[in-house]
N, C-alpha and C. Protein backbone atom coordinates (compact mmCIF):
# COMPACT_ATOMS: atom_id res chain seq x y z
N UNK A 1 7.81 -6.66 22.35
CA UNK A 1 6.84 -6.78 21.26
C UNK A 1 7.58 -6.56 19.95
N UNK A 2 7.48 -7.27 18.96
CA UNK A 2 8.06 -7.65 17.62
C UNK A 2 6.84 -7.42 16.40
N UNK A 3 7.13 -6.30 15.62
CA UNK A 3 6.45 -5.57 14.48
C UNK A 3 6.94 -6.20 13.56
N UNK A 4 6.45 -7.10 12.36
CA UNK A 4 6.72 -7.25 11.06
C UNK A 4 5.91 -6.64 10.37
N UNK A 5 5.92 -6.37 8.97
CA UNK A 5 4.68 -6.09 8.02
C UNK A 5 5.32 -6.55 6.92
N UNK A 6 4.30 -7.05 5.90
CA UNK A 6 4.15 -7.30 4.30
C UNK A 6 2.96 -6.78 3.79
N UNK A 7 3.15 -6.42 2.22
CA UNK A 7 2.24 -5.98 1.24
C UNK A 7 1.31 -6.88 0.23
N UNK A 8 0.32 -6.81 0.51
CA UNK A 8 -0.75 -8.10 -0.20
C UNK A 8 -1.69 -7.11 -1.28
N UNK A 9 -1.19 -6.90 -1.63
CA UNK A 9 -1.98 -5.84 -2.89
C UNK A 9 -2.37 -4.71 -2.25
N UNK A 10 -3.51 -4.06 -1.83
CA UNK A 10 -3.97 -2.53 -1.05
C UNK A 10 -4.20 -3.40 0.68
N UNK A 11 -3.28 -4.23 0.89
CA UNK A 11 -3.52 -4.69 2.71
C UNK A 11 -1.96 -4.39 3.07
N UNK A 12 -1.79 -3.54 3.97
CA UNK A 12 -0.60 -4.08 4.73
C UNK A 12 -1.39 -5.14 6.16
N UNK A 13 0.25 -5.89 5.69
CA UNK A 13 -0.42 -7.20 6.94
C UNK A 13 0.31 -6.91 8.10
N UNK A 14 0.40 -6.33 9.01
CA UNK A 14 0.92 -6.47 10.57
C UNK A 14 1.48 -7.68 11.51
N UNK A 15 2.27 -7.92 11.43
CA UNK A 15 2.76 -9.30 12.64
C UNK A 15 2.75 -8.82 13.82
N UNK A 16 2.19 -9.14 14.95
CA UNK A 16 2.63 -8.78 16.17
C UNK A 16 2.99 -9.88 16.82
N UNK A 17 4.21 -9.86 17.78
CA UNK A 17 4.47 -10.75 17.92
C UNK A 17 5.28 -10.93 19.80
N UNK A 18 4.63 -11.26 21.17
CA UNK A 18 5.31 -11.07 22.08
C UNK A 18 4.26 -10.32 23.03
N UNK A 19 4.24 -10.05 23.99
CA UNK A 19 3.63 -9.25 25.02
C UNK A 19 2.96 -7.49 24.72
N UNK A 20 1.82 -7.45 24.69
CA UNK A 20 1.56 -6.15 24.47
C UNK A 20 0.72 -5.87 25.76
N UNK A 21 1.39 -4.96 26.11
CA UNK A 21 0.80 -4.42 27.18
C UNK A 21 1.34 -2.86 27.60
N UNK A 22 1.08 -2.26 28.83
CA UNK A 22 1.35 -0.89 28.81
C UNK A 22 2.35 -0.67 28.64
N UNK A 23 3.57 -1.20 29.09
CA UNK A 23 4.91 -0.95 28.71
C UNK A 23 5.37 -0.55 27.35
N UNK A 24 4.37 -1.36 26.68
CA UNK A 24 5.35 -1.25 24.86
C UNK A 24 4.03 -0.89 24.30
N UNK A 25 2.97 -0.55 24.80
CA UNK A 25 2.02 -0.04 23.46
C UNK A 25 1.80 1.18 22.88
N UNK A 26 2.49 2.42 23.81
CA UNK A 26 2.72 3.93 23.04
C UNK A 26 3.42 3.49 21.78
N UNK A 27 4.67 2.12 21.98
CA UNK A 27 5.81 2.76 20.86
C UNK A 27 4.74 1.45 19.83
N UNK A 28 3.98 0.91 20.21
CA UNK A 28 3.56 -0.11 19.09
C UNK A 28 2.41 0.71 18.09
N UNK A 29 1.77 1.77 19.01
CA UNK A 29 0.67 2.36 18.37
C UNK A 29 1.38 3.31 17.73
N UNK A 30 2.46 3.93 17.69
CA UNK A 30 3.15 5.13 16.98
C UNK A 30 3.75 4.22 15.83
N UNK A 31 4.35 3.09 15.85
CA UNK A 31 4.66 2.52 14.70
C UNK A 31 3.62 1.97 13.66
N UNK A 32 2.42 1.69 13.92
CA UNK A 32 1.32 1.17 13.82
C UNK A 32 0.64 2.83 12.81
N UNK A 33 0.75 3.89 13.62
CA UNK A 33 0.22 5.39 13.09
C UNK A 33 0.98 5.87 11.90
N UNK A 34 1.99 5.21 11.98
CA UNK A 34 3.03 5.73 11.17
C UNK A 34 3.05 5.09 10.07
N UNK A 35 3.06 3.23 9.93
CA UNK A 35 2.64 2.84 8.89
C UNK A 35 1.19 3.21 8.05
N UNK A 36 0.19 3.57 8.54
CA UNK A 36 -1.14 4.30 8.56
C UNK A 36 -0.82 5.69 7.60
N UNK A 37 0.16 6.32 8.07
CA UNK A 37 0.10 7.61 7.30
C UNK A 37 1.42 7.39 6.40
N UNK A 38 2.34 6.68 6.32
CA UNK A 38 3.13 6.57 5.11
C UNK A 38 2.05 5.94 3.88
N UNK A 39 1.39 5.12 3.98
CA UNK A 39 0.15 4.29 3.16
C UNK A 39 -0.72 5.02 2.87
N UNK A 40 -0.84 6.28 3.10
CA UNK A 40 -2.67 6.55 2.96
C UNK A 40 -3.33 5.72 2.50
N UNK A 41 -3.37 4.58 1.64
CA UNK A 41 -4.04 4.49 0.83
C UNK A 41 -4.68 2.67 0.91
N UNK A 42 -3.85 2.23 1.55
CA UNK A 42 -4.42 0.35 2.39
C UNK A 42 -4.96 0.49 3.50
N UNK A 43 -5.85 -0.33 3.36
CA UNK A 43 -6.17 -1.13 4.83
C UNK A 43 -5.06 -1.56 5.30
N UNK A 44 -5.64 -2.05 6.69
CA UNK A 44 -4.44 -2.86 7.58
C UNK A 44 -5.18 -3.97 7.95
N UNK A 45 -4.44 -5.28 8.44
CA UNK A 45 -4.57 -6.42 8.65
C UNK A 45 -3.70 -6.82 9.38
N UNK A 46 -3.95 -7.35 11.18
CA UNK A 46 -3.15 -7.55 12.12
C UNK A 46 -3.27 -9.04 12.43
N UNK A 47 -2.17 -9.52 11.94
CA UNK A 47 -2.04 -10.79 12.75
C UNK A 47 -1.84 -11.16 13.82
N UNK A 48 -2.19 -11.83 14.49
CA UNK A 48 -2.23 -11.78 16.11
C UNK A 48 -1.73 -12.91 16.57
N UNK A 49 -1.42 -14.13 15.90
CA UNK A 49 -1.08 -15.16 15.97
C UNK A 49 0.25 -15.65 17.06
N UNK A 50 1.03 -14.67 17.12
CA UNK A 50 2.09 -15.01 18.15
C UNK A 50 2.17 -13.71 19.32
N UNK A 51 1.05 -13.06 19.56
CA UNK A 51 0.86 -12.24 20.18
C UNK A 51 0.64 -13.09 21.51
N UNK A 52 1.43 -13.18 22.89
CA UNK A 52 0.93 -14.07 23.92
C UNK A 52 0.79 -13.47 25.10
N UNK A 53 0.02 -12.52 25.28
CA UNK A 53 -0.31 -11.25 26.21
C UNK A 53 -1.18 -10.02 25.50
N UNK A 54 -2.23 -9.84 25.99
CA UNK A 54 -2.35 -8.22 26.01
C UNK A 54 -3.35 -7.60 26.93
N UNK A 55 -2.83 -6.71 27.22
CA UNK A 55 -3.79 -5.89 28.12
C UNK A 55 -4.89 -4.59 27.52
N UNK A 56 -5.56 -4.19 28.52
CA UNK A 56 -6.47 -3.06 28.23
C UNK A 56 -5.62 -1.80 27.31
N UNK A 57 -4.27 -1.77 27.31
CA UNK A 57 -3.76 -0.95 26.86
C UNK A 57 -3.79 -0.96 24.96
N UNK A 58 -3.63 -2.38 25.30
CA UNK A 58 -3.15 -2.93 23.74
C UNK A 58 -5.02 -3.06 22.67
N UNK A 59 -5.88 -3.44 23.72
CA UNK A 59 -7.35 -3.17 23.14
C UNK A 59 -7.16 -1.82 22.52
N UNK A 60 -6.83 -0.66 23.43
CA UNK A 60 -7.30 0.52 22.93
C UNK A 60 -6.34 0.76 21.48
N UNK A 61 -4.85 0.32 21.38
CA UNK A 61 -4.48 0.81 20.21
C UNK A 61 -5.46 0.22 19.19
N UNK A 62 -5.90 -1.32 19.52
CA UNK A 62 -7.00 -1.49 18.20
C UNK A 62 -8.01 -0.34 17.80
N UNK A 63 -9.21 -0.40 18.80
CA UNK A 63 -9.57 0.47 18.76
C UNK A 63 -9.26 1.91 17.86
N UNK A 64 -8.77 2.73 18.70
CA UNK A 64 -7.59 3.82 18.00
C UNK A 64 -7.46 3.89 16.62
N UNK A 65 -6.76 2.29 16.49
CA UNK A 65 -6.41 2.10 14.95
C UNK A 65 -7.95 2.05 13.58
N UNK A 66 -8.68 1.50 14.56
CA UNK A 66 -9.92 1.50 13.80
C UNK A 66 -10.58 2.87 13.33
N UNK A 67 -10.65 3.62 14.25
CA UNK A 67 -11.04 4.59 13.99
C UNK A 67 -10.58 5.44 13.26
N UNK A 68 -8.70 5.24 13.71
CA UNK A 68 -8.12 6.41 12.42
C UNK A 68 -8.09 6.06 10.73
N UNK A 69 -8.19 4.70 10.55
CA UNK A 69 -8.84 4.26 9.39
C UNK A 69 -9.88 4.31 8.44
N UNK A 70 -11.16 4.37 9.75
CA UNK A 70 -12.84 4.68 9.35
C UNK A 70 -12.55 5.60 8.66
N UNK A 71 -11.79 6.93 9.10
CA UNK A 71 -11.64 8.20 8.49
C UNK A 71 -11.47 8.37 7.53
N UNK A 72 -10.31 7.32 6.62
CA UNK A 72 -10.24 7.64 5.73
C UNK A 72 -10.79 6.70 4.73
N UNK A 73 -11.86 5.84 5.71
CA UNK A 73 -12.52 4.90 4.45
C UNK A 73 -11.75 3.72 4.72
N UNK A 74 -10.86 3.62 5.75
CA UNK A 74 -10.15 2.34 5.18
C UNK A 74 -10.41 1.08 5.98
N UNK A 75 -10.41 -0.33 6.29
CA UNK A 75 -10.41 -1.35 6.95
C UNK A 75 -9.83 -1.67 7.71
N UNK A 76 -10.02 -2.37 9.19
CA UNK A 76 -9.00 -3.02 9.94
C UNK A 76 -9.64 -4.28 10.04
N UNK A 77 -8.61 -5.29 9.84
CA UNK A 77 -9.10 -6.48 9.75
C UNK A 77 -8.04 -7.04 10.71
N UNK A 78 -8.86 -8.18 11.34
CA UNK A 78 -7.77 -8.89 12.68
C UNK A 78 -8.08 -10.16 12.18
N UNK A 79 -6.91 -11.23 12.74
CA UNK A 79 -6.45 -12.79 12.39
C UNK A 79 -5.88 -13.42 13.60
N UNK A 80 -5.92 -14.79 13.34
CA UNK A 80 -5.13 -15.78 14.03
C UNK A 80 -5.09 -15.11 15.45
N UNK A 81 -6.11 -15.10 15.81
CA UNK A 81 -6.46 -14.63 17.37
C UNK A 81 -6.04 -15.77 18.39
N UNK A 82 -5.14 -16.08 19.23
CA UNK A 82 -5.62 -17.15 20.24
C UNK A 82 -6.21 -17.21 20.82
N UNK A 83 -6.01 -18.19 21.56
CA UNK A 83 -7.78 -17.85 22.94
C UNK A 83 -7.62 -17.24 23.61
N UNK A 84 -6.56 -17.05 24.17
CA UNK A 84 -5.97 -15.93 25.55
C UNK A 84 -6.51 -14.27 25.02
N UNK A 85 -6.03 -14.22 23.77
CA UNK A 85 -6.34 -12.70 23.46
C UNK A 85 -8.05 -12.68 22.82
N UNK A 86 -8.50 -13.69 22.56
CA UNK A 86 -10.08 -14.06 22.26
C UNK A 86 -11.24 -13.66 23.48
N UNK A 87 -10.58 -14.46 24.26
CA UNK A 87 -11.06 -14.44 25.64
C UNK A 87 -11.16 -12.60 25.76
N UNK A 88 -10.07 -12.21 26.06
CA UNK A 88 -10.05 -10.36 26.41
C UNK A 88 -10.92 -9.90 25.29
N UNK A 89 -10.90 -10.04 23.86
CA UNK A 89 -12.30 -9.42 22.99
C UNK A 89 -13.38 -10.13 23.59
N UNK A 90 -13.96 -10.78 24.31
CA UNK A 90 -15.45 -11.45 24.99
C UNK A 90 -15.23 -10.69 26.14
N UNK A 91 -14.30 -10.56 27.58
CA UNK A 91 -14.98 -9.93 27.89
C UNK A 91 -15.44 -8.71 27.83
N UNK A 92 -14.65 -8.26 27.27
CA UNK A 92 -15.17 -6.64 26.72
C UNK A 92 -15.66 -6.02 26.08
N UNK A 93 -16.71 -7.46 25.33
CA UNK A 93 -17.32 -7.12 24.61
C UNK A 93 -17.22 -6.44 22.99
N UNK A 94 -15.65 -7.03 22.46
CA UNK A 94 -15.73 -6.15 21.64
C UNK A 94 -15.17 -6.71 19.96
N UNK A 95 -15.71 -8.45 20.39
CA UNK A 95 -15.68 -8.92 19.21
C UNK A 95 -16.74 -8.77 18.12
N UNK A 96 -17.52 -8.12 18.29
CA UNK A 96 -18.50 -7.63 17.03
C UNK A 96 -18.41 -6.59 16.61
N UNK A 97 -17.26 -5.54 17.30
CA UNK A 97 -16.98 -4.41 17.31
C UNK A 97 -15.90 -4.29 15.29
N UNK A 98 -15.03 -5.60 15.22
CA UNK A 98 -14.44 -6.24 14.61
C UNK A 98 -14.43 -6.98 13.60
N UNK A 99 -13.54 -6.50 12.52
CA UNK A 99 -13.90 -7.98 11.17
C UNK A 99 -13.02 -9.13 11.82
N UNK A 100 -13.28 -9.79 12.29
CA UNK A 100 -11.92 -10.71 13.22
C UNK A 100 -12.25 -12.48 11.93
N UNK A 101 -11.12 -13.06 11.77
CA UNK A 101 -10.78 -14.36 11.04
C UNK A 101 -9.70 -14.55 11.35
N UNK A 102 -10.03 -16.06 11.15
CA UNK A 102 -9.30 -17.61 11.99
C UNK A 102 -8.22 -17.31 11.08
N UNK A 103 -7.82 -17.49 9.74
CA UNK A 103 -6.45 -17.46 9.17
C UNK A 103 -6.13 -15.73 8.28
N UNK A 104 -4.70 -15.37 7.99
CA UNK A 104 -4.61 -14.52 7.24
C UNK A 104 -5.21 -14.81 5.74
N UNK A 105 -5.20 -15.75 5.44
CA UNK A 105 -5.84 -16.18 3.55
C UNK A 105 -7.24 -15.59 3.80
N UNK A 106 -7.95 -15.96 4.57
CA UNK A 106 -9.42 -15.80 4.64
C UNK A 106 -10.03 -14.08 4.87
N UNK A 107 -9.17 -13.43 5.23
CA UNK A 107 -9.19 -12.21 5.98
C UNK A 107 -8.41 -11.46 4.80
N UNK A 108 -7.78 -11.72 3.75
CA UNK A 108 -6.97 -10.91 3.06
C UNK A 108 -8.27 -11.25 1.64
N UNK A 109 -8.99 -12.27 1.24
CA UNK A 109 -10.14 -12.77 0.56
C UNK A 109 -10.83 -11.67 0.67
N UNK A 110 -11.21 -11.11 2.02
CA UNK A 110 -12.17 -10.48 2.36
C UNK A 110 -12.39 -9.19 2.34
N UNK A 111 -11.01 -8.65 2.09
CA UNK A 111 -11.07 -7.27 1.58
C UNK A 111 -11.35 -6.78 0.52
């Protein structure tokens, strides 16, 4: 799994990029926590676009991430979902859970 990020005014944008699943999602959610608390102060915005795997493991860092955000007021916004990882938010019900958009422009608008 492959972490990029860039700065879009108060968004950091997240790249994920490669297989997320139990193997690599402690060290993705600690890098993920860590950008979170160097920032206090942005939302986050995860691109998902070359993400081509994820499991129940990798739901929960969303999750996770959402919540440690709510806390401080802040946003998680998700993008460029494929269907493979679309599909896993349906069945679990947890695409309304989500600000989820088709491109990063539209989703960075929206904050």
């Amino acid at each position: 799994m492959e972490l990029k990020t860039k700065k879009s005014n108060n968004v950091i944008v997240i790249y994920l990029a490669g297989r997320l699943d139990v193997h690599l999602s402690a060290d993705v959610e600690k890098e993920i926590n860590k950008i979170i608390s160097d920032d206090a102060a942005s939302h986050l915005l995860l691109n998902l676009q070359d993400v081509e795997y994820m499991s129940s493991s990798g739901l929960r860092i969303f999750v996770s991430t959402m919540r440690i955000l709510k806390e401080s007021k802040r946003k998680l916004f998700l993008c460029n979902m494929n269907s493979a990882v679309k599909k896993i938010f349906e069945v679990v019900e947890l695409m309304d859970m989500f600000d989820i958009y088709e491109t990063e422009e539209e989703a960075l608008r929206s904050f």
